[in-house]
Each structure stands twice: as structure tokens, then as C-alpha cells.
Protein backbone atom coordinates (compact mmCIF):
# COMPACT_ATOMS: atom_id res chain seq x y z
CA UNK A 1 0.00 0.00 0.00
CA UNK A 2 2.30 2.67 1.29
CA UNK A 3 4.80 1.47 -2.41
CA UNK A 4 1.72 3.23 -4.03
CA UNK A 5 1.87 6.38 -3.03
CA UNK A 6 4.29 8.50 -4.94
CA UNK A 7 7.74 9.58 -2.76
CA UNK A 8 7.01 13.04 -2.93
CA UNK A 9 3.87 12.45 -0.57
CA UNK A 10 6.11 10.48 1.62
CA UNK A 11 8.33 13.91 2.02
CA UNK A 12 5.21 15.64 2.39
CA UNK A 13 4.34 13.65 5.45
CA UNK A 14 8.02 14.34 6.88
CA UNK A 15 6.89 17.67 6.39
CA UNK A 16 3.77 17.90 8.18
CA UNK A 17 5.11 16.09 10.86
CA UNK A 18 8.16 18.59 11.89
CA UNK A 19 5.69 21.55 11.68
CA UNK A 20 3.17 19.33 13.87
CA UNK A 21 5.94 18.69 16.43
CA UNK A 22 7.49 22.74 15.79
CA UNK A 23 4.30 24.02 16.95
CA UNK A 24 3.19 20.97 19.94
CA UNK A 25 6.55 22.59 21.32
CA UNK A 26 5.75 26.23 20.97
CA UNK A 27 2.39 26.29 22.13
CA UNK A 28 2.51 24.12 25.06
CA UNK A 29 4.38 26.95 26.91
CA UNK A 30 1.27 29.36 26.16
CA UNK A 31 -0.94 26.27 27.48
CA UNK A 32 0.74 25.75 31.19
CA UNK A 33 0.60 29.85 30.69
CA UNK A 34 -1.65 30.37 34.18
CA UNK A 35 0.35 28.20 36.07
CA UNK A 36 3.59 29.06 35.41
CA UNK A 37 2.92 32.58 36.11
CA UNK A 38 1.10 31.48 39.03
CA UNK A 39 4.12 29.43 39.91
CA UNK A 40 6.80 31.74 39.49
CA UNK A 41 4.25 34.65 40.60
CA UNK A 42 4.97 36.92 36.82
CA UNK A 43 3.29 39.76 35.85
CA UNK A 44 1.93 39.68 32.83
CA UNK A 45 4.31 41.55 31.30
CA UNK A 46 6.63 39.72 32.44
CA UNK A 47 5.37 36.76 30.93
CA UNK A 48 5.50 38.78 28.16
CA UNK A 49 9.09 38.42 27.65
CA UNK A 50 9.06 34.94 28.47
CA UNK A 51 7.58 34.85 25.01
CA UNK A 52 9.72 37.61 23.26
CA UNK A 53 12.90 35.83 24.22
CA UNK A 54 11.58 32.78 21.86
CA UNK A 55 10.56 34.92 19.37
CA UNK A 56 13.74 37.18 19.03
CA UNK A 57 16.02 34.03 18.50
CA UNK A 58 13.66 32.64 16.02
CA UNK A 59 14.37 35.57 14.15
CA UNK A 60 18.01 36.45 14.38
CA UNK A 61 18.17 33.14 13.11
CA UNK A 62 15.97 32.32 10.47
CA UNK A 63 18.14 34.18 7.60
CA UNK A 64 21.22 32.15 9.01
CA UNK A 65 19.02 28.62 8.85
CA UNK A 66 17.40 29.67 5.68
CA UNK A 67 20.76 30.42 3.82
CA UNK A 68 22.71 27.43 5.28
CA UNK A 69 20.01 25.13 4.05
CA UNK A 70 20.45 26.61 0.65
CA UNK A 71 23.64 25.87 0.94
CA UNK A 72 24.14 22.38 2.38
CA UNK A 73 20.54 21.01 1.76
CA UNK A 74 17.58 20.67 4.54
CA UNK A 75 18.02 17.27 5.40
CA UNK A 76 21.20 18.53 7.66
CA UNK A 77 19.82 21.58 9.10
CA UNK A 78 16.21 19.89 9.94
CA UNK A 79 18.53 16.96 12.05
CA UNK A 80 20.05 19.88 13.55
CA UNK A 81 17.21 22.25 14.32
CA UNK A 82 14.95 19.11 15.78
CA UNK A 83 18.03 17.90 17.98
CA UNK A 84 18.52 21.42 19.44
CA UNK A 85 15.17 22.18 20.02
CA UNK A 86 13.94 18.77 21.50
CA UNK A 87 17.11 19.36 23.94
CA UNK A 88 15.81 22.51 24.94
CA UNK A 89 12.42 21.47 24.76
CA UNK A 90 13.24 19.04 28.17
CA UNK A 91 15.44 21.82 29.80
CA UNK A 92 12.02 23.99 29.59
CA UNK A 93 11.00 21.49 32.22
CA UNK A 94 13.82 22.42 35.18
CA UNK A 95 13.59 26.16 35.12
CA UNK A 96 13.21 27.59 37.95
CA UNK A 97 12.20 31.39 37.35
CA UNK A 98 12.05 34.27 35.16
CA UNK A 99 15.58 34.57 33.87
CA UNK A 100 16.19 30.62 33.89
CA UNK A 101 13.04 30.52 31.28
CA UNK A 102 13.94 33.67 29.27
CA UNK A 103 17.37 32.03 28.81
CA UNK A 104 16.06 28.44 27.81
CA UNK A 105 12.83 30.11 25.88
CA UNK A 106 15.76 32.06 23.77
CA UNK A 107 17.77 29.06 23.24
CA UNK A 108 14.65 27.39 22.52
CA UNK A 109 14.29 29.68 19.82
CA UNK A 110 17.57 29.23 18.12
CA UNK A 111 16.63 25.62 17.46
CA UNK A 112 12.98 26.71 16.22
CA UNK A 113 14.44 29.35 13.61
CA UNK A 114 14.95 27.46 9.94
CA UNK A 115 12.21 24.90 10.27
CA UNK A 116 10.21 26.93 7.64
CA UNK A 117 12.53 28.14 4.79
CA UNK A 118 14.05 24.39 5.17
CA UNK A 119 10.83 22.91 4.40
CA UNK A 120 10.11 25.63 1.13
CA UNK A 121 13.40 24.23 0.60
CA UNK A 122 11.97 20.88 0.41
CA UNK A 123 9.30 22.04 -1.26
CA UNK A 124 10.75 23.31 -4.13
CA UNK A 125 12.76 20.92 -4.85
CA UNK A 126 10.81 17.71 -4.78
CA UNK A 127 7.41 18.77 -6.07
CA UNK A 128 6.51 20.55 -9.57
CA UNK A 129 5.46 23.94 -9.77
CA UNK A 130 1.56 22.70 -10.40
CA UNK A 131 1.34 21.22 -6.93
CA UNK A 132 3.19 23.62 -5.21
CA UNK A 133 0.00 25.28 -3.38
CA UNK A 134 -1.35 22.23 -2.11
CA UNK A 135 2.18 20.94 -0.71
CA UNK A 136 2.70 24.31 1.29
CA UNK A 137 -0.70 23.69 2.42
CA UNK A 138 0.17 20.43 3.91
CA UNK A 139 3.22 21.58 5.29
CA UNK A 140 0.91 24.89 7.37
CA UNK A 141 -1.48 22.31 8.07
CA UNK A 142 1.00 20.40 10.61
CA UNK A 143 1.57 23.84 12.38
CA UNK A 144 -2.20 24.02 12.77
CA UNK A 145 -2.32 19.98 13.53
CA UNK A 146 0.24 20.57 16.41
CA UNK A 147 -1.93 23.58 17.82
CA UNK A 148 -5.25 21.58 17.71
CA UNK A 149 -3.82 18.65 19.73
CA UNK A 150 -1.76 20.57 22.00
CA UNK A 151 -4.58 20.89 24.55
CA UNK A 152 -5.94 17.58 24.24
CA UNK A 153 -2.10 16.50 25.04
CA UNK A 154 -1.04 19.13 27.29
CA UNK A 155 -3.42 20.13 29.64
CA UNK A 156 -4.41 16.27 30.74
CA UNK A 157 -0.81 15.28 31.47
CA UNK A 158 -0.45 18.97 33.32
CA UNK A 159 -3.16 18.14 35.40
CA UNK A 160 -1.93 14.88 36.09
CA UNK A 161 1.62 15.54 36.79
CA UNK A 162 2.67 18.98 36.79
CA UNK A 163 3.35 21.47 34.03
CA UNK A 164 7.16 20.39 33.68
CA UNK A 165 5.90 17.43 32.57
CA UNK A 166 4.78 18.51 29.06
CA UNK A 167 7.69 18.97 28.14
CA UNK A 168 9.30 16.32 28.60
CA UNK A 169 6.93 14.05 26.53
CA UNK A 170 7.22 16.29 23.81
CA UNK A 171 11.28 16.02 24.04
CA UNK A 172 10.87 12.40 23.37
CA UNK A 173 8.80 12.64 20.00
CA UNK A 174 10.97 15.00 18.24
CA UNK A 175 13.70 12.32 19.29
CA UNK A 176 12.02 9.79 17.02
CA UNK A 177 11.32 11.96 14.35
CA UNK A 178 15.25 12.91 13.76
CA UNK A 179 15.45 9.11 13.57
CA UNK A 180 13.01 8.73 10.35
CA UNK A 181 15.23 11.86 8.77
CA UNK A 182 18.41 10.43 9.68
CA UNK A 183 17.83 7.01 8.02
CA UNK A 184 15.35 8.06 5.29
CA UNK A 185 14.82 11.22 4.31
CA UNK A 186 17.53 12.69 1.09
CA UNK A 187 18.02 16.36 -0.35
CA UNK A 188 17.00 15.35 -3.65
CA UNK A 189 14.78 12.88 -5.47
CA UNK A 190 18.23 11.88 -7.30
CA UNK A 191 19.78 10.41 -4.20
CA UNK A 192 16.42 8.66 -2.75
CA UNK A 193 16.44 4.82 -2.92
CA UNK A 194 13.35 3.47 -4.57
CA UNK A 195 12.20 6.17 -5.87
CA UNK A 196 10.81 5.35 -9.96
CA UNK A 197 12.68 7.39 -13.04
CA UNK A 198 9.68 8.35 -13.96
CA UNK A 199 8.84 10.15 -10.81
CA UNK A 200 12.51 11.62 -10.47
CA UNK A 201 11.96 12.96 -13.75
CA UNK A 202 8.69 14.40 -13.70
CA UNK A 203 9.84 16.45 -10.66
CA UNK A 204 13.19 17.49 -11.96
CA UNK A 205 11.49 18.79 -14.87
CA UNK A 206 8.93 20.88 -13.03
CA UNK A 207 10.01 21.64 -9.80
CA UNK A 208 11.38 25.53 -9.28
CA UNK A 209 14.55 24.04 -8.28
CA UNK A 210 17.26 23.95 -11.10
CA UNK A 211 20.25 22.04 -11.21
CA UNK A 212 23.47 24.13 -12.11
CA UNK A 213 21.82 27.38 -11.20
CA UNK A 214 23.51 29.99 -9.06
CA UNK A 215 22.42 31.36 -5.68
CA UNK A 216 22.49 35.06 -5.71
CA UNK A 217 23.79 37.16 -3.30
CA UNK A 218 22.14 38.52 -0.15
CA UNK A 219 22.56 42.15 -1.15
CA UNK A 220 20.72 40.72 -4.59
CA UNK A 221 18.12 39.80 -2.58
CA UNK A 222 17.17 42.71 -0.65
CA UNK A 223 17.28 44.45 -3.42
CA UNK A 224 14.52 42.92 -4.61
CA UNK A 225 11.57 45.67 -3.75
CA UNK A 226 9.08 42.54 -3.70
CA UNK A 227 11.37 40.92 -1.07
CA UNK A 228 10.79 44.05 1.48
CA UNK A 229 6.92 44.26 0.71
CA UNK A 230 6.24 40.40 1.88
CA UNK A 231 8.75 41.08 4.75
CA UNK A 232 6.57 44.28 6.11
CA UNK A 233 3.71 42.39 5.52
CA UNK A 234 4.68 39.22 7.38
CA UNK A 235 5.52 41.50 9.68
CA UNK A 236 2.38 42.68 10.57
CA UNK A 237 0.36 39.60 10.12
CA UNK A 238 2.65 37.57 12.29
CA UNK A 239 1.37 40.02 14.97
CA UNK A 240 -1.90 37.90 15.25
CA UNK A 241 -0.40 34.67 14.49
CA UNK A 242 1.60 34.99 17.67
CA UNK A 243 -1.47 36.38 19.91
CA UNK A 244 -3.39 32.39 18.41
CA UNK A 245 -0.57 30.75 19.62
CA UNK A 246 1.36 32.41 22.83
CA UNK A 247 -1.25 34.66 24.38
CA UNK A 248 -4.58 33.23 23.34
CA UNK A 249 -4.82 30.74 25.93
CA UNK A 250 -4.07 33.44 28.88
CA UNK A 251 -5.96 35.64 27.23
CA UNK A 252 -9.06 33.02 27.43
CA UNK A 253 -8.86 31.94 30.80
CA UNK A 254 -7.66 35.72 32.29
CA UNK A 255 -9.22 37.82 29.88
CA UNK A 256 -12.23 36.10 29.31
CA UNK A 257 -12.66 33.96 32.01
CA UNK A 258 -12.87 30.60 30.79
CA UNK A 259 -11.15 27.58 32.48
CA UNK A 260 -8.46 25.49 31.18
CA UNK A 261 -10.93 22.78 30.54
CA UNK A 262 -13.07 25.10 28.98
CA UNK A 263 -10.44 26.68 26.90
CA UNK A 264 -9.22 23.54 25.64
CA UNK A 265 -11.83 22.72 23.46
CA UNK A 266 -11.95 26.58 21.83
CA UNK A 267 -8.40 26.35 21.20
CA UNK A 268 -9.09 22.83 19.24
CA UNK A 269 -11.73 24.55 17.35
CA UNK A 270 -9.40 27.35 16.43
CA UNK A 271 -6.78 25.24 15.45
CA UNK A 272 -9.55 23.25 13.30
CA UNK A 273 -10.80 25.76 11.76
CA UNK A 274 -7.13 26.90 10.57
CA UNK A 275 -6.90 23.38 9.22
CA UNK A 276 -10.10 23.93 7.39
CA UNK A 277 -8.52 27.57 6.18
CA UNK A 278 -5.50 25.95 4.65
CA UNK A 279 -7.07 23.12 2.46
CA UNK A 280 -9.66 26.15 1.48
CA UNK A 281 -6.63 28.61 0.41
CA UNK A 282 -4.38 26.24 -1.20
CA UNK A 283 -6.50 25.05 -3.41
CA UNK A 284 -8.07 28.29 -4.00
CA UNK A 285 -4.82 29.94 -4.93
CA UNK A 286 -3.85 27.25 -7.00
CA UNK A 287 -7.22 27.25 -8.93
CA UNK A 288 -7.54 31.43 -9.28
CA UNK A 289 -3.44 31.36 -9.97
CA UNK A 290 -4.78 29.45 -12.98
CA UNK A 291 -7.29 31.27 -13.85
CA UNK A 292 -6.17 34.78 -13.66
CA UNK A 293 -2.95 34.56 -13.71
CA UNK A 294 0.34 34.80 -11.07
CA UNK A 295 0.49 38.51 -9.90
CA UNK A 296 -3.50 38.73 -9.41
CA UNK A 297 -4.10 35.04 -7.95
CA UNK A 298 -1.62 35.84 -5.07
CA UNK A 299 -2.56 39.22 -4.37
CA UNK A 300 -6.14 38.37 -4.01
CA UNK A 301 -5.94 35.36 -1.53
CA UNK A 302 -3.32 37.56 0.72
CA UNK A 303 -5.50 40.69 1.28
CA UNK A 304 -8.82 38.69 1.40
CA UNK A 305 -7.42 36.40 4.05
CA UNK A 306 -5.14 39.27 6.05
CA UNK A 307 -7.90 41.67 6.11
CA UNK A 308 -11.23 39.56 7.21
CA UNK A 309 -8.51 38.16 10.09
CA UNK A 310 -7.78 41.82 11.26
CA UNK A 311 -11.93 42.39 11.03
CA UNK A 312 -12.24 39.06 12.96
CA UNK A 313 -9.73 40.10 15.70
CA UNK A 314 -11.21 43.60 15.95
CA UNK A 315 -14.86 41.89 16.82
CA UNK A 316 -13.58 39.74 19.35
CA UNK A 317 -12.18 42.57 21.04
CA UNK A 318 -15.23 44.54 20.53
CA UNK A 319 -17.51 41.66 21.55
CA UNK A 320 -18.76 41.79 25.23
CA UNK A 321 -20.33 38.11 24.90
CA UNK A 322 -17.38 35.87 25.52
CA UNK A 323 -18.56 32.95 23.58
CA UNK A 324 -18.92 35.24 20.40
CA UNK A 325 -15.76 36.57 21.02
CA UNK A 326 -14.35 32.95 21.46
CA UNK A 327 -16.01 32.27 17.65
CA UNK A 328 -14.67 35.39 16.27
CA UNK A 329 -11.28 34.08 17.13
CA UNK A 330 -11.66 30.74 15.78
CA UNK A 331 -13.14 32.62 12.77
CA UNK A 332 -9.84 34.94 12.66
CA UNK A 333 -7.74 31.90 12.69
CA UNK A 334 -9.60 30.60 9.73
CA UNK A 335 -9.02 33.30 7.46
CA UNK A 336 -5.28 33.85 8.76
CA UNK A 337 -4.46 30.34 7.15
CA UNK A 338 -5.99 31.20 4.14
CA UNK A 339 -4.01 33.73 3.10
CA UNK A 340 -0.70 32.71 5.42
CA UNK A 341 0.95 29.95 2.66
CA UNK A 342 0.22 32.23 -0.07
CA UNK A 343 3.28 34.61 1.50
CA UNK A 344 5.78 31.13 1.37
CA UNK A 345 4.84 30.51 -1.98
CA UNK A 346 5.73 33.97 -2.66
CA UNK A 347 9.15 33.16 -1.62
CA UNK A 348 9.22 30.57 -3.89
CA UNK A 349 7.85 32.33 -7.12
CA UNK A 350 10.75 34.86 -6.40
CA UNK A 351 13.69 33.25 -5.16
CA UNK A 352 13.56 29.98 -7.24
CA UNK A 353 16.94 28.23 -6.03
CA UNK A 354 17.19 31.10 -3.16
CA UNK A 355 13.91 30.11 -1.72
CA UNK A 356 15.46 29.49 1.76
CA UNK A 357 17.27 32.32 1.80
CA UNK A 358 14.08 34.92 0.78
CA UNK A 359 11.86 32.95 3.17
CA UNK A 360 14.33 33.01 6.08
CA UNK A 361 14.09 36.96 5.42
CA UNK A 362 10.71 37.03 5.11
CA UNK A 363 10.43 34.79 8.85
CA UNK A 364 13.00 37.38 10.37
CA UNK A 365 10.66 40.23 9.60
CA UNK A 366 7.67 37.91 10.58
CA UNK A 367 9.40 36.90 14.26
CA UNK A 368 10.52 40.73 14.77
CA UNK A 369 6.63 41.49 14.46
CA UNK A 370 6.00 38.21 17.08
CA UNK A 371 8.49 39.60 19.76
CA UNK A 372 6.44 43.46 19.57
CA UNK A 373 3.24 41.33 19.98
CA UNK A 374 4.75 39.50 22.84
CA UNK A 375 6.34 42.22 25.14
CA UNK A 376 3.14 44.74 24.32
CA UNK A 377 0.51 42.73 24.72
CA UNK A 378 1.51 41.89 28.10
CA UNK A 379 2.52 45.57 28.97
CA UNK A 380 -0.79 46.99 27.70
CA UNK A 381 -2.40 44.18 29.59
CA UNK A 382 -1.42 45.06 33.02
CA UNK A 383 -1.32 49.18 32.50
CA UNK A 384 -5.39 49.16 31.08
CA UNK A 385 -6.32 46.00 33.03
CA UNK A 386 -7.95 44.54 30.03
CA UNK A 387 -7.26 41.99 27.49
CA UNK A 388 -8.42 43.46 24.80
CA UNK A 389 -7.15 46.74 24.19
CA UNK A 390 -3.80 45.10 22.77
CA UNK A 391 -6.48 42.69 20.45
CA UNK A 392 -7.46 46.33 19.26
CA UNK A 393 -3.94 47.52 18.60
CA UNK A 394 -3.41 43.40 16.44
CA UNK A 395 -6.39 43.82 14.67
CA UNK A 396 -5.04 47.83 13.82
CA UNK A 397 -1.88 46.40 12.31
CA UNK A 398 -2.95 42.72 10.56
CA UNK A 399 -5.53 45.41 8.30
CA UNK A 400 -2.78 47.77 7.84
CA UNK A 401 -0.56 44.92 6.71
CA UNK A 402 -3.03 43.94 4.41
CA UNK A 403 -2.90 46.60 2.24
CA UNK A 404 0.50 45.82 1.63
CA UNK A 405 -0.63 42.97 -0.88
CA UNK A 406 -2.07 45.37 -3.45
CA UNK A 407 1.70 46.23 -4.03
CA UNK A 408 3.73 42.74 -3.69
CA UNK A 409 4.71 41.37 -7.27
CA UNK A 410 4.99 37.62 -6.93
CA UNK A 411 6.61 37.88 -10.84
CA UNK A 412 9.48 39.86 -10.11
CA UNK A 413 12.49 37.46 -9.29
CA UNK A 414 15.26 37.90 -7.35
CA UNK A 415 17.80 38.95 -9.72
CA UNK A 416 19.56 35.78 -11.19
CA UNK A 417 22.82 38.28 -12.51
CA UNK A 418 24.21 38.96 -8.95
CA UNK A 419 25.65 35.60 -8.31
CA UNK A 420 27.10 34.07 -5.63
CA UNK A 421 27.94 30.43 -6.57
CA UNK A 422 26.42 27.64 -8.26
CA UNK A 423 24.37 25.10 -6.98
CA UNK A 424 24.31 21.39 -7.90
């Protein structure tokens, strides 16, 4: 049965799975939220840069991940990232106060950074241009997978045994999953055992990768005016991807006054429901890319998506009814991941054999926006005593950002003269 199904859709499940575990580990911090701060008696805004600290080292070094893969392939840099991370992962669990979990959060963060450029890596170079869409859909949907099951995962074995204990169990999976790479996973259809000609070729011929190509250089790239348009934009839409995954939880059970086991099955939803957004937008995009054309296809899923999120933020804020506000959320999250893998495959339209590299910069402007959300939604927090005059100031910037799209040019490539050195 499992001989049937084409390698590339083996990959693809690789895929899915290292987002799934990236974001299990991320979130589950934001889950055991209440009691750590209970524990270790933070503020809010101190709590708040609990969850900066992660999200500054994910973006220092995302361009460094992104270009190294580029470089020496993914399959290194994913055994790396997954090792470091799962390490830190455990230590998570023996902290013992604020700077002891800053410190571990940041180095946390340096194993995070690279997952995503790494896997556009992948991306382009084992599947053909055509299925492109629905690949990077797959590969978001295992961020959203990991988000959806966190709760069910987390919260029972916190209850049970303490909120160290998370973290251990999640330590262990991403120990089996650098297993599978190490002994199966290759850089290129070429060097995968089993894999049919006629599959090897099909992808070859159609993928964005090219063999013999150059990489450009990094002062190529950001002179690329599309390059600084998705980074702004990622910018400001990673402002309410970070609130669904590091404050929402607080903000449920603090803000709106739900208990954990009330919360958990909202943040499932939410999660869902950005599952559901995915398989809706990558197919979309890849069907209206079709139809009318490149430039239009992506502009139209990115500021449809980006903007009803910021509306969808702005109502839950608004909302006095906390169950309404609870589906507004859910609803945000929705439309977020139907627009969100339309920015990667922006990368990809425009850096070709740099893909890593433009999506590393893209993530870097993306985790910058993450570590603003994180230290002032916590400030804001305790100075107004309410939870959702910093959802105002998310929703503000997500519709801001989504004007941005009207001006990003997914056909204008990185410029293929500046070269670096070639690529085999």
C-alpha cells in the first residue's frame, strides 16, 4: 500500500510532521501559561518576555538557517534544528524562574528558527510547480495539527503531573522523528532509494529548483523591492499569528474567564478551523493562480485572508459576549491560514533556487513582528487591566498589513545576474 503512493507524498508527510511537532513545542508553553505565572508569581508583562525571548532568537536566526540550508541542503539543518530544540524542549522542564526561562525560551528559539525556509526548501525541490499550493498547504497544516492537539495533550498530562511534565513528553517525540530523517529522508529525489525514473523525472522537470543554477547574493536579494513588501507584511500579520498561539490561551482563561478545561476545546476549534482555512486557500490559490494569472491570484488570496482576520480580531475585542468573542477568534484563525501559505509561496515564485534564503528573510521580519506582539501585549495588559485593548492595537496592524498585498509582485524574481555560486 504505502509502495503506491508517490515519494514526494512520503516527504510531504516528513513535512507535516516537523511543523506538527514545531508548533506541539511552541504552544505548550502558552498552554501551562496560568500556572507558570502562578508558579513563578509573573506579571503579565513579564510573561510577556518569556515569550519575546523565543521569538527574538527565532528571528536572528531564520536568515542564518534559511541560507545554510540553501547551501548544504535541509536534510542537515532539519537533524540539527529538531536535535537542538527537542534538547531545549526538556530543559524547559527544570527552570526555575524568570531569567532561567527567558534564557532556555531564547535558546529554545535558536533551534525553532529554519524549520520553515528548510521545508520551502523541500518544497521546491521535490514537487513541480503545479502542486506547489497544495504541498505548502500540507506543510501549514502540521503547524495548525500541532496547535489543535496541543490541549488535548497538554493540559491532561499537566493536570496529572505537573506542568514540567509537558515537556518532557514532547522532548521524546521530536527524538524519534530525527530518527526517520536520519535514516530516510535525502536532499533530492536523485539520491532517494526506490524512488521510480519516472517520478525523479517528472519532478526534476517541473520543480522551481534547477540544477546548475547559481544562488544570488544577499545584497541581490534585498534588493529585490518585492522581497521588502512580503517582509513588512509578514511582519504585521505575524502580529496575530503569535497572539493564536502564545497569548490566546491566557488571554481566554484571564481575559475572558474561561477555564483550562473550557479553553481547551476553543483552542481545538481554532486550530480546526485553521486546518479547514488551509485546504480552502491552497486550493483556492492554486485554482484562481490558474485562472487569472500569477500577480493577481496571489494578491487576491493575501489581502482577502489578512484583512477579514484583522476584522475578525477587531470583533472579538469589541464583543462583550465571551462565547462570540471565542467564535470570532476561531473565525480569525480561519481566514489567517488562508491567506498565510500564499506569502511562502511567494518566496518561492521569487527566489527559485534562493527560496530558503528569501523565506528566512521574510520569517525574520515575521518573528521581529512576534516579539512586539509578545512584550506589548503583556505591557498593555497590566497598565489598562484589560485583554483586549492590545487585540485592538493586532487587529489595527494585521488590516494595515493587508494593504501591503495590493503592491507585492509575486513575478518579479530575485535577480539571477548577482551571483554568488552555483548550486548542484
Amino acid at each position: 500500500m504505502i509502495k503506491a503512493i508517490p515519494y514526494r507524498y512520503r516527504v510531504l508527510v516528513l513535512l507535516c510532521a516537523v511543523t506538527t511537532l514545531t508548533y506541539l513545542d511552541r504552544i505548550c508553553i502558552s498552554i501551562v501559561g496560568v500556572r507558570i505565572k502562578s508558579e513563578f508569581a509573573l506579571s503579565n508583562e513579564q510573561f510577556g518576555w518569556v515569550l519575546a525571548s523565543f521569538a527574538l532568537a527565532y528571528a536572528v536566526f531564520e536568515i542564518p538557517s534559511g541560507l545554510l540550508g540553501d547551501h548544504i541542503g535541509p536534510r542537515k539543518v532539519f537533524i540539527r534544528i529538531v536535535l537542538w530544540w527537542s534538547f531545549f524542549t526538556a530543559i524547559t522542564g527544570f527552570t526555575t524562574g524568570l531569567v532561567s526561562l527567558m534564557l532556555i525560551r531564547f535558546l529554545f528559539g535558536v533551534g525553532e528558527s529554519g524549520t520553515y525556509p528548510n521545508a520551502l526548501i523541500t518544497v521546491s525541490r521535490w514537487f513541480p510547480v503545479s502542486e506547489t499550493g497544495r504541498a505548502l498547504t500540507w506543510v501549514g497544516i502540521g503547524s495548525q495539527i500541532g496547535s489543535a492537539i496541543a490541549p488535548l495533550i497538554i493540559i491532561p498530562i499537566a493536570a496529572a503531573y505537573g506542568w514540567r511534565m509537558p515537556f518532557f513528553v514532547n522532548a521524546a517525540i521530536g527524538l524519534v522523528w530525527i530518527i526517520v530523517c536520519y535514516l530516510w529522508f535525502k536532499d533530492f529525489p536523485a539520491q532517494m532509494r526506490g524512488i521510480s525514473v519516472t517520478e525523479r523525472n517528472y519532478i526534476e522537470a517541473n520543480c522551481r529548483h534547477r540544477s546548475g543554477h547559481q544562488l544570488v547574493t544577499m545584497k541581490a536579494i534585498f534588493k529585490n523591492r518585492t522581497v521588502w513588501l512580503v517582509m513588512c507584511m509578514y511582519f504585521c500579520l505575524q502580529w496575530s499569528n503569535y497572539f493564536f498561539v502564545a497569548w490566546m490561551p491566557v488571554y481566554l482563561q484571564e481575559g475572558r474567564h474561561f477555564s483550562e478545561q473550557q479553553s481547551s476545546p476553543i483552542i481545538f476549534s481554532l486550530f480546526i478551523a485553521g486546518i479547514a482555512g488551509l485546504l480552502s486557500g491552497g486550493f483556492f490559490a492554486d485554482w484562481i493562480v490558474r485562472k487569472r494569472g500569477l500577480k493577481f491570484g496571489r494578491r487576491f488570496v493575501g489581502i482577502t485572508g489578512m484583512g477579514m482576520c484583522g476584522l475578525m480580531v477587531f470583533l472579538a475585542a469589541l464583543l462583550a459576549n465571551n462565547e462570540l468573542s471565542a467564535g470570532c477568534l476561531i473565525a480569525a484563525n480561519f481566514s489567517y491560514s488562508f491567506a498565510v501559505m500564499t506569502a511562502y509561496a511567494v518566496c518561492s515564485d521569487i527566489g527559485r533556487n534562493n527560496t530558503g534564503t528569501v523565506t528566512g528573510a521574510m520569517n525574520f521580519f515575521g518573528q521581529m513582528g512576534a516579539f512586539f506582539l509578545a512584550l506589548i501585549f503583556g505591557k498593555i495588559a497590566d497598565l489598562t487591566h484589560s485583554f483586549n485593548m492590545p487585540l485592538f492595537i493586532v487587529s489595527f496592524i494585521t488590516i494595515a498589513g493587508c494593504l501591503l498585498w495590493l503592491r507585492i509582485d509575486p513575478t518579479r524574481q530575485v535577480d539571477p545576474g548577482a551571483i554568488s555560486h552555483p548550486v548542484t
